[in-house]
C-alpha atoms as a PDB file:
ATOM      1  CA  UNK A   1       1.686  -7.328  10.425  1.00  0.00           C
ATOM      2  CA  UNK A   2       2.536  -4.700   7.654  1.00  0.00           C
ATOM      3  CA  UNK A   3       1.139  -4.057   4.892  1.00  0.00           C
ATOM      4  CA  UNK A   4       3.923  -5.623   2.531  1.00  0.00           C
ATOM      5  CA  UNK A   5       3.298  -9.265   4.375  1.00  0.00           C
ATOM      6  CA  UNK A   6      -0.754  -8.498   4.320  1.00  0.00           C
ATOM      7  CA  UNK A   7      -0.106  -8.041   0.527  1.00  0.00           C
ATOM      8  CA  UNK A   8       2.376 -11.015   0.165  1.00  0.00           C
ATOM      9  CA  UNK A   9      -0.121 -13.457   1.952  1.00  0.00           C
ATOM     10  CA  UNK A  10      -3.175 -12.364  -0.177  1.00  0.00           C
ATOM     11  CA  UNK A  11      -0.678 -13.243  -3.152  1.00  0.00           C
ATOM     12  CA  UNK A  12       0.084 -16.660  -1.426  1.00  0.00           C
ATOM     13  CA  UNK A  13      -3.632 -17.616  -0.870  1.00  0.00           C
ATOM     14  CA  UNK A  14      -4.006 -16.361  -5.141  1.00  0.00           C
ATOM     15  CA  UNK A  15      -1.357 -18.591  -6.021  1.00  0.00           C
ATOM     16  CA  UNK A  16      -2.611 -21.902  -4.175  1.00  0.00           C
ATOM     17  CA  UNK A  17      -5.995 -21.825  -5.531  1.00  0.00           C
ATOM     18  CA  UNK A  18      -4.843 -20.746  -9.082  1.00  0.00           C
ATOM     19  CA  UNK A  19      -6.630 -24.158 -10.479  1.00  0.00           C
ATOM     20  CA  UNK A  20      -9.979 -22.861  -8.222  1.00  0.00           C
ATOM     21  CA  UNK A  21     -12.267 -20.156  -8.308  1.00  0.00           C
ATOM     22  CA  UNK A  22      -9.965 -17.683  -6.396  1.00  0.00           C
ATOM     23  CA  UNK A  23     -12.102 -15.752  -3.814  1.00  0.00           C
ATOM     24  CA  UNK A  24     -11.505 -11.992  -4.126  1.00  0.00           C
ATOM     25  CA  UNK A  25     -12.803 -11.203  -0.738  1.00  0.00           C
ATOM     26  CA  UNK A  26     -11.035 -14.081   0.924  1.00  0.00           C
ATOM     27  CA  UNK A  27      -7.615 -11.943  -0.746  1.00  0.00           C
ATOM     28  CA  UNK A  28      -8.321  -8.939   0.978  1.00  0.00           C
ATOM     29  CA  UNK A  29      -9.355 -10.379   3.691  1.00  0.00           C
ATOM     30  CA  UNK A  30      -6.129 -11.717   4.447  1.00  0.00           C
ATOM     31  CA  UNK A  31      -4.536  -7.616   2.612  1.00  0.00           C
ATOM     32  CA  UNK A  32      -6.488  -6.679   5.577  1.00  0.00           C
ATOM     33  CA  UNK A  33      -8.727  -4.509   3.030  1.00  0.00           C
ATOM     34  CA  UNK A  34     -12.005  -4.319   1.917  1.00  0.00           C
ATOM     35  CA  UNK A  35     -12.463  -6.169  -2.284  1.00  0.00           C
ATOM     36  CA  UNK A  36     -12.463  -3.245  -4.255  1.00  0.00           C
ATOM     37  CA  UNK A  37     -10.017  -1.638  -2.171  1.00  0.00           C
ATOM     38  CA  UNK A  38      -7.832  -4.482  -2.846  1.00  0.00           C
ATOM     39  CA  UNK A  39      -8.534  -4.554  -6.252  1.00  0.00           C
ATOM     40  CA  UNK A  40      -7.731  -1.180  -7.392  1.00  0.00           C
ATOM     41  CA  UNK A  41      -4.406  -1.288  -5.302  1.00  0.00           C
ATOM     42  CA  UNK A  42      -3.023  -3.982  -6.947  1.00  0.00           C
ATOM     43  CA  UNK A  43      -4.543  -2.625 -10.273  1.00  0.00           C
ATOM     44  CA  UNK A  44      -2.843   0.634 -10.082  1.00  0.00           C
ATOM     45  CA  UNK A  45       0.782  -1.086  -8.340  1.00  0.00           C
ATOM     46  CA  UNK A  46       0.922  -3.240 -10.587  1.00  0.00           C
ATOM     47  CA  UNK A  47      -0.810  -2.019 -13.815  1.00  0.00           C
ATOM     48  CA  UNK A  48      -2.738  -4.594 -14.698  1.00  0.00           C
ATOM     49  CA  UNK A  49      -6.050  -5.599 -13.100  1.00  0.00           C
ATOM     50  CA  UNK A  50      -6.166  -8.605 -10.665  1.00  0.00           C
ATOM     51  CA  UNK A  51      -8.532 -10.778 -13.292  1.00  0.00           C
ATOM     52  CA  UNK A  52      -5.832  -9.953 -16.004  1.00  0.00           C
ATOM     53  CA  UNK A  53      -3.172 -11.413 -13.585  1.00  0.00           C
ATOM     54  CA  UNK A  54      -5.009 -14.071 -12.168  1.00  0.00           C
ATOM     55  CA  UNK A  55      -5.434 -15.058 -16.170  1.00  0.00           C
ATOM     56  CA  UNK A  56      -1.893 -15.097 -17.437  1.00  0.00           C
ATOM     57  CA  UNK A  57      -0.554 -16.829 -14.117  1.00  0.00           C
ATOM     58  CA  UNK A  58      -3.376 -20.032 -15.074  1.00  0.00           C
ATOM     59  CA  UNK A  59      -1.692 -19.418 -18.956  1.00  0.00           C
ATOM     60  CA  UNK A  60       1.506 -19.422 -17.863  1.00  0.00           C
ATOM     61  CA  UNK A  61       1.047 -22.570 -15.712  1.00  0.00           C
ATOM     62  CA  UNK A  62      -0.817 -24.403 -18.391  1.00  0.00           C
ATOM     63  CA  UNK A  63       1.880 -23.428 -20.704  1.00  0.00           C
ATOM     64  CA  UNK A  64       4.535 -25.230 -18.596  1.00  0.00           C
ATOM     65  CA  UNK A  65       2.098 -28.306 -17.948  1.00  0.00           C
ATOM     66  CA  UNK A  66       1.790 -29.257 -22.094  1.00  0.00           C
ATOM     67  CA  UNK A  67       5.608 -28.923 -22.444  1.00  0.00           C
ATOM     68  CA  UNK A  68       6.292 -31.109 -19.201  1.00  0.00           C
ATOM     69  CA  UNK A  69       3.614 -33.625 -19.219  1.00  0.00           C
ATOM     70  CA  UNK A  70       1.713 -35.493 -21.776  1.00  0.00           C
ATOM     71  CA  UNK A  71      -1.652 -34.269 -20.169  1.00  0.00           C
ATOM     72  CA  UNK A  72      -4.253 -34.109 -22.791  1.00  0.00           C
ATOM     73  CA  UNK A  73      -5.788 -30.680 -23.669  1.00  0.00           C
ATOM     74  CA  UNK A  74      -9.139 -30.904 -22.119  1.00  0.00           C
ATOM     75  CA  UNK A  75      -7.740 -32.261 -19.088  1.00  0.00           C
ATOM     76  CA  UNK A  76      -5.863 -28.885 -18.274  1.00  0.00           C
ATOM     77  CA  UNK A  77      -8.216 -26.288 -20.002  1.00  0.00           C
ATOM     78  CA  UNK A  78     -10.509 -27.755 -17.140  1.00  0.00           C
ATOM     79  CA  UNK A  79      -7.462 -27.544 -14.583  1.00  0.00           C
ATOM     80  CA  UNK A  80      -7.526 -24.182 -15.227  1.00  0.00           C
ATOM     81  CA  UNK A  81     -10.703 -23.007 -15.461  1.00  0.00           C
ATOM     82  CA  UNK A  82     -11.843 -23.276 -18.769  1.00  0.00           C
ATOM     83  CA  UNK A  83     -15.231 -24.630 -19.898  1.00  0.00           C
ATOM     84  CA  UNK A  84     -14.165 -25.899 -23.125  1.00  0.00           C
ATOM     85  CA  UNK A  85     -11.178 -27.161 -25.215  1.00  0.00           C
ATOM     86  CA  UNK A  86     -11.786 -24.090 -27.432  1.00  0.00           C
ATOM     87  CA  UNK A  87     -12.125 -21.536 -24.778  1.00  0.00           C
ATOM     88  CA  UNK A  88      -9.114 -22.695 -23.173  1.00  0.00           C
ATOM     89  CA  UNK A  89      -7.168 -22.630 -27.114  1.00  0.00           C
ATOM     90  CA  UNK A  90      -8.686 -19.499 -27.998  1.00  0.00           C
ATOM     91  CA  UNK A  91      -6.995 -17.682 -24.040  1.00  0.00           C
ATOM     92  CA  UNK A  92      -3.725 -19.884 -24.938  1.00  0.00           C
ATOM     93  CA  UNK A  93      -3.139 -18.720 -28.197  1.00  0.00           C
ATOM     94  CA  UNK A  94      -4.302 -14.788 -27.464  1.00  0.00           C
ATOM     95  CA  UNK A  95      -1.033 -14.867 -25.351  1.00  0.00           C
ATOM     96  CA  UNK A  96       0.842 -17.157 -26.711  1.00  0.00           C
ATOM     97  CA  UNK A  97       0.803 -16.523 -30.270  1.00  0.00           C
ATOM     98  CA  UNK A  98       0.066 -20.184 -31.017  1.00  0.00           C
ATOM     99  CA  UNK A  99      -2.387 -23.020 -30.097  1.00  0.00           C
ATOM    100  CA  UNK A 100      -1.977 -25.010 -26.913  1.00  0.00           C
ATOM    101  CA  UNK A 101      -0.958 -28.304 -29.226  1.00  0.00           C
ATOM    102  CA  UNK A 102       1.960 -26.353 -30.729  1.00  0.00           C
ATOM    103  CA  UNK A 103       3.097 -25.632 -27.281  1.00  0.00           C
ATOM    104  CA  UNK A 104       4.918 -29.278 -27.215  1.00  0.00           C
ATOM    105  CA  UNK A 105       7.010 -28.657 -29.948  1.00  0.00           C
ATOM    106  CA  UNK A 106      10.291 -28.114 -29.513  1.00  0.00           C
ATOM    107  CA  UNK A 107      11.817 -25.172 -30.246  1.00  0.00           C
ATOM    108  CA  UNK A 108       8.571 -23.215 -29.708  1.00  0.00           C
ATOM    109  CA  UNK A 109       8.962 -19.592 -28.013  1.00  0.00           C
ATOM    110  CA  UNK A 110       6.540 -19.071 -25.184  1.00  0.00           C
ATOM    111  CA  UNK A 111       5.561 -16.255 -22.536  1.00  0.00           C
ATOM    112  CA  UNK A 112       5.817 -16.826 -19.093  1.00  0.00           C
ATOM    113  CA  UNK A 113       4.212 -14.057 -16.214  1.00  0.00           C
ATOM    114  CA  UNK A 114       6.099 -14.637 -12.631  1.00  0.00           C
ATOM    115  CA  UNK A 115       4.361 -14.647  -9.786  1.00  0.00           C
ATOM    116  CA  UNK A 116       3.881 -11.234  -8.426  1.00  0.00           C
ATOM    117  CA  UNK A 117       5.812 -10.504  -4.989  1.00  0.00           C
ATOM    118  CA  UNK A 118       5.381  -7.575  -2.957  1.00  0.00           C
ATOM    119  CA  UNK A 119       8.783  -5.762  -1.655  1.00  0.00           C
ATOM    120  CA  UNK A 120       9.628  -2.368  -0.778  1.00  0.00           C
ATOM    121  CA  UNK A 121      11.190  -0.220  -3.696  1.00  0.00           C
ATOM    122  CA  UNK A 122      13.611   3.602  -3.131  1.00  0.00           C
ATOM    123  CA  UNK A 123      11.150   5.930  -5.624  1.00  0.00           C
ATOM    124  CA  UNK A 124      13.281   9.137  -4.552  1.00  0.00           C
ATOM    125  CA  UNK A 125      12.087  11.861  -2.121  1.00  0.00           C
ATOM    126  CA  UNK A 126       9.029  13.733  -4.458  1.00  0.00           C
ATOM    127  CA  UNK A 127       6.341  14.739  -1.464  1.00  0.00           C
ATOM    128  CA  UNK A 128       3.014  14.176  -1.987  1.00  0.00           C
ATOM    129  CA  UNK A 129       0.415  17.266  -0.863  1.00  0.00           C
ATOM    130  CA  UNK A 130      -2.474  16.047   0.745  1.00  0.00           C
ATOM    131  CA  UNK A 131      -4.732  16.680   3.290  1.00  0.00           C
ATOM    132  CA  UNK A 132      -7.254  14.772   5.597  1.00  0.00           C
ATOM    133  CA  UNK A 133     -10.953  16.609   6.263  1.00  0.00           C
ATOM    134  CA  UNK A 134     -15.078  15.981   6.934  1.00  0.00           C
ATOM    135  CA  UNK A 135     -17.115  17.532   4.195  1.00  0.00           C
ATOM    136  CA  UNK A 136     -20.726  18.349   4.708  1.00  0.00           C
ATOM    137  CA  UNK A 137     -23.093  16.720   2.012  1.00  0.00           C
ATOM    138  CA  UNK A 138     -23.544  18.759  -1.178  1.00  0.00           C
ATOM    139  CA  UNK A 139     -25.471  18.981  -4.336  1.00  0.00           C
ATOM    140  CA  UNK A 140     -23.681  18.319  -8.160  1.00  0.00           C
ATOM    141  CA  UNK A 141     -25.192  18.791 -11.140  1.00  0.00           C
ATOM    142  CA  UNK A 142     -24.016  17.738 -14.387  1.00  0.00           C
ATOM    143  CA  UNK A 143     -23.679  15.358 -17.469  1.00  0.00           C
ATOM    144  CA  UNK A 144     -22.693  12.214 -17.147  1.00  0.00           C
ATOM    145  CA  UNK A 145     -21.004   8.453 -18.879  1.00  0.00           C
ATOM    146  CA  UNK A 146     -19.685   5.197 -18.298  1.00  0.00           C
ATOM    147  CA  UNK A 147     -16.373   4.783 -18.147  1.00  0.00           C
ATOM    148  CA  UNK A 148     -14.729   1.300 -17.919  1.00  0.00           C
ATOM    149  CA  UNK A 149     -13.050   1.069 -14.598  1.00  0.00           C
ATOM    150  CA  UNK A 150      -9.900  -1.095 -15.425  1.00  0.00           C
ATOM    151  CA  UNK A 151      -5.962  -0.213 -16.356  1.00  0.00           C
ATOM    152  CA  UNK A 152      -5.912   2.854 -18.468  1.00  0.00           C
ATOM    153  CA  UNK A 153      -8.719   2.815 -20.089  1.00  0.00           C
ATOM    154  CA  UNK A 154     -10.414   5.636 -17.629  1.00  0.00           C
ATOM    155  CA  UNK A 155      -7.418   7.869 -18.964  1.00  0.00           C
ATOM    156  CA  UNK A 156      -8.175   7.527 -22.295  1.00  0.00           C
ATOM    157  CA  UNK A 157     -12.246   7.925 -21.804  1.00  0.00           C
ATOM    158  CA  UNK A 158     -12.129  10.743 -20.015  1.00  0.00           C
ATOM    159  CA  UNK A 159     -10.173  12.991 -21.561  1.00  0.00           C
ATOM    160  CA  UNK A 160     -12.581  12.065 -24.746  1.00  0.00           C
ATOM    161  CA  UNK A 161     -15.566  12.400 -22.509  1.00  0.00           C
ATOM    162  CA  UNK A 162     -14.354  16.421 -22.270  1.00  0.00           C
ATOM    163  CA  UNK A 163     -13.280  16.709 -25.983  1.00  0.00           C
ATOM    164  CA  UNK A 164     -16.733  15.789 -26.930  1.00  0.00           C
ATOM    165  CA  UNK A 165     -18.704  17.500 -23.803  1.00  0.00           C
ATOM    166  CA  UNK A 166     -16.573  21.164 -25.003  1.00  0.00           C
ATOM    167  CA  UNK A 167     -17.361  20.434 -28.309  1.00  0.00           C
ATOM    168  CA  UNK A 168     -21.189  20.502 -28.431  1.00  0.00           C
ATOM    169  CA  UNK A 169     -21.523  22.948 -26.195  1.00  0.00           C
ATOM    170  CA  UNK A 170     -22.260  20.947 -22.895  1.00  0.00           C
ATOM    171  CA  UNK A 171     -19.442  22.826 -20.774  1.00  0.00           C
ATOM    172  CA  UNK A 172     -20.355  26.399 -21.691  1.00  0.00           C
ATOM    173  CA  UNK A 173     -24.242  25.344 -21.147  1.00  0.00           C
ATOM    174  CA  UNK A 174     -22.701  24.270 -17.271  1.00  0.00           C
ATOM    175  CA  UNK A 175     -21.054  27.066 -17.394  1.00  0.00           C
ATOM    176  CA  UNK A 176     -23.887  28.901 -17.489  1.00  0.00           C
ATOM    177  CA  UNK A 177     -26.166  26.963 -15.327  1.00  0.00           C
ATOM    178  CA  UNK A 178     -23.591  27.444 -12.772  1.00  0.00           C
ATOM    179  CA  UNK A 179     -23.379  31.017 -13.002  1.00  0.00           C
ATOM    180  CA  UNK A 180     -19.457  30.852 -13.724  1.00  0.00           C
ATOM    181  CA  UNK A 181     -17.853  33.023 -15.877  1.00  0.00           C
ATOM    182  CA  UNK A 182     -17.059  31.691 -19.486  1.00  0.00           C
ATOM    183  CA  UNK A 183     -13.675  30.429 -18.127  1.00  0.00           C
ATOM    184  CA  UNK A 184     -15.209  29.488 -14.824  1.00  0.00           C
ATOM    185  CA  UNK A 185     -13.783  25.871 -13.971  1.00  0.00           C
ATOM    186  CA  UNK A 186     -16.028  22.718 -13.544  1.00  0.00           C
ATOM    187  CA  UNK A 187     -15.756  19.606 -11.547  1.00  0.00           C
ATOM    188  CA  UNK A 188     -15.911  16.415 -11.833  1.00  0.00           C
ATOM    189  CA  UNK A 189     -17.279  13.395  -9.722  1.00  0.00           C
ATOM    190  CA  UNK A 190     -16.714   9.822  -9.963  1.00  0.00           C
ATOM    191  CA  UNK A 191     -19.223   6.512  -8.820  1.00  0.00           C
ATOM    192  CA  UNK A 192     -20.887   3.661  -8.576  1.00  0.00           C
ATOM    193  CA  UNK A 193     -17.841   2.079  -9.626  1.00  0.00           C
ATOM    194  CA  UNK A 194     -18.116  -1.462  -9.867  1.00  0.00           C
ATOM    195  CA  UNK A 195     -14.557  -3.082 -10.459  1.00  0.00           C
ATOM    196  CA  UNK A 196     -15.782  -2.972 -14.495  1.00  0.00           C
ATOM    197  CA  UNK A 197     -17.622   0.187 -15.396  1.00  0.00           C
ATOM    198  CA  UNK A 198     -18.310   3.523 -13.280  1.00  0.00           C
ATOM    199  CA  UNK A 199     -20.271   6.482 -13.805  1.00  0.00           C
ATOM    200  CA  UNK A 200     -18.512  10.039 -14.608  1.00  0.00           C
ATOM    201  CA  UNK A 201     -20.114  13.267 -14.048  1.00  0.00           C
ATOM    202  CA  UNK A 202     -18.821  16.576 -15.362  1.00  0.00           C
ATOM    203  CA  UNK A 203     -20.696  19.673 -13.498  1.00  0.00           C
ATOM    204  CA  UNK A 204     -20.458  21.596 -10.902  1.00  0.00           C
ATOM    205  CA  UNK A 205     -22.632  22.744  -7.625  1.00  0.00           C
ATOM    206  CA  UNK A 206     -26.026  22.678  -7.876  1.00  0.00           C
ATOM    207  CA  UNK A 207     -27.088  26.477  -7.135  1.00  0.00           C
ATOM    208  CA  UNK A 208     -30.310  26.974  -5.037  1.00  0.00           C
ATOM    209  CA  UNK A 209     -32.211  28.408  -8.437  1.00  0.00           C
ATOM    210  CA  UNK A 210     -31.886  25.005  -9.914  1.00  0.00           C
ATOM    211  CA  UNK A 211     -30.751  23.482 -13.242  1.00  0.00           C
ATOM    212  CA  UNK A 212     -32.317  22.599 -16.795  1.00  0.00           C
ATOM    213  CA  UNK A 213     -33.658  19.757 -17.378  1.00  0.00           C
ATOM    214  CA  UNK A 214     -31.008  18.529 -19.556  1.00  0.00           C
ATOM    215  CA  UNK A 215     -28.880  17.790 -16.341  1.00  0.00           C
ATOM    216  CA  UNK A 216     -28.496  15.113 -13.325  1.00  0.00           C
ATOM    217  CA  UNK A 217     -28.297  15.934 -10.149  1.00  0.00           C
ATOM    218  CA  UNK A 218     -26.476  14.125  -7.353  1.00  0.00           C
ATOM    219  CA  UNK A 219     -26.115  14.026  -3.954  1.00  0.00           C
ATOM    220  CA  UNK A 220     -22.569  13.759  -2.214  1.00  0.00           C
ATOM    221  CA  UNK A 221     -23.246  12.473   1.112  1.00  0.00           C
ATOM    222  CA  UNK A 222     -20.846  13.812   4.231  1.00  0.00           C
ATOM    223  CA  UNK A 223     -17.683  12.031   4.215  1.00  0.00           C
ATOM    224  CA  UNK A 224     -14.568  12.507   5.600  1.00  0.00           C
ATOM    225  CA  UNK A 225     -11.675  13.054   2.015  1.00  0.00           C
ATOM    226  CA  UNK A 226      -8.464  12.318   1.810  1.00  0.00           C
ATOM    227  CA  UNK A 227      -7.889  15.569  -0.427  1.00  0.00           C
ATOM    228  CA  UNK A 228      -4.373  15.483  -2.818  1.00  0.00           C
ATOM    229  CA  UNK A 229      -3.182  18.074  -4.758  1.00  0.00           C
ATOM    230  CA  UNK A 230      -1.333  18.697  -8.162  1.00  0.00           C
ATOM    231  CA  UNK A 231       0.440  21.879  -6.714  1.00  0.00           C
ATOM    232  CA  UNK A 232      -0.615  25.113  -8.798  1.00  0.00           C
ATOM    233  CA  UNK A 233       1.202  25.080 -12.722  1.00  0.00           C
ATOM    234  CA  UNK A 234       0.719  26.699 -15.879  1.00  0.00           C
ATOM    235  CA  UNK A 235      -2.409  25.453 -17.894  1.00  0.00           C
ATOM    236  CA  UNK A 236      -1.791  21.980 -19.364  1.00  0.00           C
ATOM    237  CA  UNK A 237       0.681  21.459 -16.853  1.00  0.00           C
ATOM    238  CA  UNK A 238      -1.486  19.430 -13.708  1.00  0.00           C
ATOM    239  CA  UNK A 239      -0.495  15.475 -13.830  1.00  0.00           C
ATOM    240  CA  UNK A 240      -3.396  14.196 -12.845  1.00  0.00           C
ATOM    241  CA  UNK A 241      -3.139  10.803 -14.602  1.00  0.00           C
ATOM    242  CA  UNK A 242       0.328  10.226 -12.931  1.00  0.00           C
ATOM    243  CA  UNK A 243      -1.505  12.180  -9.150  1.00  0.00           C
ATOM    244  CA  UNK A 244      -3.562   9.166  -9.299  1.00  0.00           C
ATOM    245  CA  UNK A 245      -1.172   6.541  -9.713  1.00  0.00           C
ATOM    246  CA  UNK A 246       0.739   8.223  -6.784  1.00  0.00           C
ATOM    247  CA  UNK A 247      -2.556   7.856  -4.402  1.00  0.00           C
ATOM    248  CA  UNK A 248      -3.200   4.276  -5.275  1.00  0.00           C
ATOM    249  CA  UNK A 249       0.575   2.651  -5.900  1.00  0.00           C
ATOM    250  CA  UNK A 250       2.159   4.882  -3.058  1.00  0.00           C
ATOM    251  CA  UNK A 251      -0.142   6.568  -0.472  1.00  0.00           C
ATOM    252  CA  UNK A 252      -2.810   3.945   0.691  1.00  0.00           C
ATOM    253  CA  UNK A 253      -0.209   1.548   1.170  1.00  0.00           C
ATOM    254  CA  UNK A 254       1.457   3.341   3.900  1.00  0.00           C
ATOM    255  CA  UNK A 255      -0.853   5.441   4.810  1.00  0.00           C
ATOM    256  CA  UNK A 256      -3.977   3.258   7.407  1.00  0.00           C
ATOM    257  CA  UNK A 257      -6.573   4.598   5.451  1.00  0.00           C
ATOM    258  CA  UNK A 258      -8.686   2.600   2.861  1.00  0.00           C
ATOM    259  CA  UNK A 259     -11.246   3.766   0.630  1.00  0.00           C
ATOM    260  CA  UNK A 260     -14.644   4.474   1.681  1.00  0.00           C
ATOM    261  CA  UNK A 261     -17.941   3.274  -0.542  1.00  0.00           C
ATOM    262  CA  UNK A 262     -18.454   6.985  -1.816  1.00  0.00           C
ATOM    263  CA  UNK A 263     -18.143   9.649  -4.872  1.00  0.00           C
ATOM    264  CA  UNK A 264     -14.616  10.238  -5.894  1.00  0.00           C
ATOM    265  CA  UNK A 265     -14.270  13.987  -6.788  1.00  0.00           C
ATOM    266  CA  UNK A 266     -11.522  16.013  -9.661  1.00  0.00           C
ATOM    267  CA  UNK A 267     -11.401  19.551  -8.136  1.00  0.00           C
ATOM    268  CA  UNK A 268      -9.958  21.955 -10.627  1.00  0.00           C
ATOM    269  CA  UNK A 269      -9.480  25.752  -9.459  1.00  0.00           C
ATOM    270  CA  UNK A 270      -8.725  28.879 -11.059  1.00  0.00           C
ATOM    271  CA  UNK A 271      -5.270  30.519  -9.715  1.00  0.00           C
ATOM    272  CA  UNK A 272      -5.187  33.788 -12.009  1.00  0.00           C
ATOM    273  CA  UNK A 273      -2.414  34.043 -14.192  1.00  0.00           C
ATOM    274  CA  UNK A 274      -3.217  31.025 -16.492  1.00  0.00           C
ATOM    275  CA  UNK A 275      -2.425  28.725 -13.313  1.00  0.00           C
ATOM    276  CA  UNK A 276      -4.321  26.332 -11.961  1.00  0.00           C
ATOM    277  CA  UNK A 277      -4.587  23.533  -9.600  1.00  0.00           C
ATOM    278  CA  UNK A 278      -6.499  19.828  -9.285  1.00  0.00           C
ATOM    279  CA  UNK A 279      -7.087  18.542  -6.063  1.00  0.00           C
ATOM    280  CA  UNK A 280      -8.712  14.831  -6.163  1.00  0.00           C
ATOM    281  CA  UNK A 281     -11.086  13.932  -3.221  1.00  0.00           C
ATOM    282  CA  UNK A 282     -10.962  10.255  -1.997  1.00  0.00           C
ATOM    283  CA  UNK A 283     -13.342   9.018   0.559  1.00  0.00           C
ATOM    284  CA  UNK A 284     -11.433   7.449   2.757  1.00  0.00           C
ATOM    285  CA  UNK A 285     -11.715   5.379   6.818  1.00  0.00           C
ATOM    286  CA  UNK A 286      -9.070   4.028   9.530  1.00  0.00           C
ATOM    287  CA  UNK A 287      -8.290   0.670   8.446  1.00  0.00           C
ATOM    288  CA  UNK A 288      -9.052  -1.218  11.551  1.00  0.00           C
ATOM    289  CA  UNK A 289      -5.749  -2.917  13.511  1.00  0.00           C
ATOM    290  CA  UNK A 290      -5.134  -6.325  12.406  1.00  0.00           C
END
């Protein structure tokens, strides 16, 4: 079975139990994945997290229940999942623009999300650089936030994360710590991500003197990487917002490897010249044969 149909049946069990608690793991079971595997897949194909989906299909079919039926409210805000009458309104009229009553009247303008199919789409011929290796544990120091995990929000936090961190200081005191030059380029590591929040460490290795108190430490444990590159450009010039769309919406699907419980990692090196280059470091195993 390939990985379109794994996807496609994991979208069939979703829709069927759309007026249930939908079991994550049961859908990637059957995508042949582990959860949060699954999760951030269809998060970064589709660009919108799998609880914002699952929520506007249940709208969506609501919707089309109160102009088809004479149902009462409470009736179908417990259809779909809702606790209360005024949960259920407050949902319906955050995407609908109007409350669930008004729904019935004709005339009314309404949104309606599809069901979400899987197919194969031509995205042109642009290579992706990557390579597959085993890494022997290391040592990172750092500072470190929480970042919420879902859509875009990571690409907005992040880059504020830095703005801040260079601000006050933080990355020159690394820097330092480090024993890098006052150019010298830091790292960045990413974990304990949780479907909602994750941790985010800027830093770099730890050196055998040791650190300041003012930073973490943390240890990477060996793991084999799945290791993708931006290619080297001009300062400013690295995608790696769009690199990491490219792993997640193109790459795992085709590629037998899921991702591995581990640190993520945002490599950036020094080229000379005012080039650089951003490798990102993905834990990664052979997904098993179905």
């Amino acid at each position: 079975m390939d990985w379109l149909d794994r996807m496609n049946h994991a979208m069939d069990y979703i829709e069927t139990h759309l007026t249930e608690a939908v079991d994550y793991d049961q859908a990637a079971l059957l995508a042949c994945c582990s959860t949060y595997h699954f999760q951030r897949m269809f998060s970064f194909i589709t660009n919108v997290p799998l609880s914002e989906y699952i929520r506007r299909r249940r709208l969506t079919l609501a919707a089309f229940e109160l102009q088809q039926s004479s149902t009462k409210i409470i009736d179908i805000a417990a259809k779909y999942g809702y606790e209360s009458p005024e949960a259920f309104s407050r949902a319906f009229k955050k995407m609908q623009g109007v409350m669930p009553i008004s729904a019935r009247d004709k005339g009314v303008s309404l949104k309606a999300y599809p069901r979400l199919t899987f197919h194969i789409s031509i995205r042109g011929d642009e290579e992706m650089n990557y390579k597959i290796e085993d890494k022997a544990g290391f040592e990172m120091f750092g500072v470190s936030t929480l970042i919420h995990a879902d859509g875009e929000k990571p690409f907005v936090e992040i880059p504020e994360f830095w703005r801040q961190r260079i601000a006050d200081g933080t990355v020159d005191r690394i820097r330092t710590a480090a024993g890098l030059g006052e150019n010298g380029q830091i790292h960045a590591v990413l974990y304990n991500n949780d479907g909602e929040k994750l941790s985010y460490m800027m830093g770099y290795f730890l050196p055998e003197t040791g650190v300041p108190k003012e930073f973490e430490t943390l240890s990477i444990p060996p793991q084999t990487y799945a290791i993708f590159s931006t290619g080297v450009n001009p300062d400013g010039q690295n995608d790696i917002h769009g690199l990491w769309k490219r792993i997640w919406s193109e790459w795992f699907p085709s590629s037998n490897y899921e991702f591995a419980n581990g640190p993520e990692m945002e490599m950036t090196y020094d080229h000379g010249g005012n080039m650089y280059e951003m490798q990102v470091w993905i834990p990664v195993v052979k997904m098993e044969e179905a």
